[in-house]
Protein backbone atom coordinates (compact mmCIF):
# COMPACT_ATOMS: atom_id res chain seq x y z
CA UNK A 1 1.14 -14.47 -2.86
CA UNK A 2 0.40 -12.30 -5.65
CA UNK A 3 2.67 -12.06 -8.88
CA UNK A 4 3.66 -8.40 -9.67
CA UNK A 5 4.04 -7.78 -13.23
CA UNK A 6 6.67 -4.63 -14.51
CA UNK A 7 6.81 -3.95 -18.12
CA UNK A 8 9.55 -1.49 -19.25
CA UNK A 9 9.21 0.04 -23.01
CA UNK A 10 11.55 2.44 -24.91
CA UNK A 11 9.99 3.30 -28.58
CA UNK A 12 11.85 5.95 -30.72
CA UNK A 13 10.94 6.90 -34.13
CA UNK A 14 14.09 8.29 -35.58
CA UNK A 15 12.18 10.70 -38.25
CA UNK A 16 13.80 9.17 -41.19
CA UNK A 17 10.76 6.84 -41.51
CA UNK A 18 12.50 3.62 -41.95
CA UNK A 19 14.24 3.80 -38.51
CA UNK A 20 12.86 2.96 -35.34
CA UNK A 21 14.34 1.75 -32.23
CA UNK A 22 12.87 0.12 -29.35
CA UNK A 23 12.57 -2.61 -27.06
CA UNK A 24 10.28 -3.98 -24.73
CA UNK A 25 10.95 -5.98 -21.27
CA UNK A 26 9.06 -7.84 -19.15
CA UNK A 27 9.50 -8.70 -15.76
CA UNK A 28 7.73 -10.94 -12.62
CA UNK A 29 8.45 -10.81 -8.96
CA UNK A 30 6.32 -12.61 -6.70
CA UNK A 31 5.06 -9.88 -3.82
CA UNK A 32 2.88 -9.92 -0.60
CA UNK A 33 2.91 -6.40 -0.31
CA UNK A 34 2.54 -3.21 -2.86
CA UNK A 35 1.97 0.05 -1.30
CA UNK A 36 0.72 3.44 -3.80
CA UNK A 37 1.28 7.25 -2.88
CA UNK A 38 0.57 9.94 -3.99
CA UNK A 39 2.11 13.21 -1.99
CA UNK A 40 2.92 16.27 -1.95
CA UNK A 41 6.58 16.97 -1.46
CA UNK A 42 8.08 21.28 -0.83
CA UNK A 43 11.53 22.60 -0.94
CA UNK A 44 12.82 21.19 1.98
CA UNK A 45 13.43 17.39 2.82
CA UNK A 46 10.64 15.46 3.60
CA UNK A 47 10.22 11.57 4.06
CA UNK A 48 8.88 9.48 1.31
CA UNK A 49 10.27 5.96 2.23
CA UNK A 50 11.62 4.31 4.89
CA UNK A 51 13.28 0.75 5.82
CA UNK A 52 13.88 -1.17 8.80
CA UNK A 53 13.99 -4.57 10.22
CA UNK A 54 10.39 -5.35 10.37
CA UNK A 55 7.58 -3.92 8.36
CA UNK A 56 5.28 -0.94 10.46
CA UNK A 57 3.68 2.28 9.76
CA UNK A 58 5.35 3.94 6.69
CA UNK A 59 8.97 1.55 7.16
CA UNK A 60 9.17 -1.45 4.80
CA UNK A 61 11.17 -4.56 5.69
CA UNK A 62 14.36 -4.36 4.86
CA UNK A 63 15.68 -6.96 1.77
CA UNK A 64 12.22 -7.47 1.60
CA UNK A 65 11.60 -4.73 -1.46
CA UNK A 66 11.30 -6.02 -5.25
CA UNK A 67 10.70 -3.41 -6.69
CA UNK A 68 10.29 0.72 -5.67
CA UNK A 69 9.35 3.58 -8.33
CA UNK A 70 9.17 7.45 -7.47
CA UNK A 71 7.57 9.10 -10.02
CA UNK A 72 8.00 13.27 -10.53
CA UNK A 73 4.31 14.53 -11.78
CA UNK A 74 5.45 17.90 -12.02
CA UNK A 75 5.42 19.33 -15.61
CA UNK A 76 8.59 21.92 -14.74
CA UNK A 77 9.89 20.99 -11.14
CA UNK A 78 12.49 18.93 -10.54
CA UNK A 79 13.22 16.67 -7.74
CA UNK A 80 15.96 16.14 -5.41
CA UNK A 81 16.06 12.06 -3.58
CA UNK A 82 18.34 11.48 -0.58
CA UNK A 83 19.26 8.05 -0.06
CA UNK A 84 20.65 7.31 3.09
CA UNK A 85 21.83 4.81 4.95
CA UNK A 86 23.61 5.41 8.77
CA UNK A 87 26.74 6.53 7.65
CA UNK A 88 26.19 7.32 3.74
CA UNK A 89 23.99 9.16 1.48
CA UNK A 90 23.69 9.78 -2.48
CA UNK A 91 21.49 12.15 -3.94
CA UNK A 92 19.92 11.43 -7.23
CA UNK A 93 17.48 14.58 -9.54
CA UNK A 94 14.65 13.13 -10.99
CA UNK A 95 13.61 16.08 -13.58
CA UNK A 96 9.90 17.14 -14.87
CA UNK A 97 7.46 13.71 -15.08
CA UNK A 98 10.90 11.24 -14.97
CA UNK A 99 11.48 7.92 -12.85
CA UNK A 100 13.66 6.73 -10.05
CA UNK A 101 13.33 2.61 -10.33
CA UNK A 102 15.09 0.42 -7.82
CA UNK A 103 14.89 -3.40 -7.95
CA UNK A 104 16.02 -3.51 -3.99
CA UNK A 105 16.92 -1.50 -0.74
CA UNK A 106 20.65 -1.90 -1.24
CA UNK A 107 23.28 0.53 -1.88
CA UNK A 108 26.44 1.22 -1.03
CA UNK A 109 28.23 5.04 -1.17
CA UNK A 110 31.68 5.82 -1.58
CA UNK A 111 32.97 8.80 -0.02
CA UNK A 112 36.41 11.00 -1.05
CA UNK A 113 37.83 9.10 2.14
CA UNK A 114 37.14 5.75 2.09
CA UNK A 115 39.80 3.65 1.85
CA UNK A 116 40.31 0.84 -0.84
CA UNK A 117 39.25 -1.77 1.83
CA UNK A 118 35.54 0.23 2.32
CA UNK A 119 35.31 -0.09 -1.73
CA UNK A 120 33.24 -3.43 -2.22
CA UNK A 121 33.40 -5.33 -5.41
CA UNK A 122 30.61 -7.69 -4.14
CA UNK A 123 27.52 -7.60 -3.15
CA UNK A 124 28.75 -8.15 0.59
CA UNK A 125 29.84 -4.67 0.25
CA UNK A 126 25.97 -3.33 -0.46
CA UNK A 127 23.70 -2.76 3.08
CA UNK A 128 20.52 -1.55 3.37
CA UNK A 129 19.15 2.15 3.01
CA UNK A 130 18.00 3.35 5.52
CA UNK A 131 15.52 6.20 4.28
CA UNK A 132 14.94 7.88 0.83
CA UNK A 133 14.01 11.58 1.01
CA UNK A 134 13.27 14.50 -1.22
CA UNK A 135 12.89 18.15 -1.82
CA UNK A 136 11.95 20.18 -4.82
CA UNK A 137 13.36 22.34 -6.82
CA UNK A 138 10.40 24.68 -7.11
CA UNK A 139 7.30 25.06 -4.96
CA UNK A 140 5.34 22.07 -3.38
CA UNK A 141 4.81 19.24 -6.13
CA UNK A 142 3.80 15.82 -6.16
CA UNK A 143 5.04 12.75 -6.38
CA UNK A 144 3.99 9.22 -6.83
CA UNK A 145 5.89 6.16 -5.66
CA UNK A 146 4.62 2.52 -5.60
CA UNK A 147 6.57 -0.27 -3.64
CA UNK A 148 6.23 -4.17 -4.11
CA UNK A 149 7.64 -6.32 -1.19
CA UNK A 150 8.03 -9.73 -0.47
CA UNK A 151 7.12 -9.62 3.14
């Protein structure tokens, strides 16, 4: 076991000299697995992550993730993610050198006709993605993502 160690900072100097705002947090998970990318990623959808139930070549275990960042290293591009599960997808942009952080592989994604009894207010109403994919906005760019797991 290996303890994974994610330290989040925000520091913003207001100008006026006497004003800054900040904060700093700190946070463990214990991992067995972290996995590091860095790849190229072109205008249409590509692969960058995928989940199943059990660990292999490129799929991570499902409820097994603690914690998954996809990093933009574009200077201009943005980035389009698609995160999908069977029967549901969101799409999130992740502009010019900005994050995508997830703490886990759930989600859940409410369509125009879903009825109030598909609407979860629990965390029984979250299931695993499936896949997150991405395009970009410009050209090929690259990406970086890094994934801790517990198994």
């Amino acid at each position: 076991m290996a303890t994974l160690t994610i330290t989040l900072t925000e520091a913003v100097s207001l100008g006026d000299g006497s004003t800054d705002r900040g904060t700093t947090n700190v946070h463990t998970e214990t991992v067995n697995e972290v996995d590091h990318r860095i790849m190229d990623v072109g205008t249409g959808y590509v692969d960058i992550i995928k989940f199943g139930a059990a660990a292999s070549a490129g799929t991570f275990k499902d409820n097994s993730v603690q914690y998954l960042r996809i990093t933009n290293l574009d200077a201009s591009a943005n980035i389009t993610l698609r995160v999908s599960q069977a029967d549901a997808e969101y799409f999130v942009t992740i502009e010019a050198e900005d994050h995508f952080i997830l703490g886990n592989n759930l989600m859940n994604a409410i369509e125009d006709g879903d009825s109030a009894s598909t609407i979860g207010t629990t965390d029984s109403a979250l299931s695993n993605i499936d896949k997150i994919a991405g395009k970009s906005s410009s050209g090929t760019i690259q990406i970086e993502y890094f994934i801790a797991c517990q198994d």
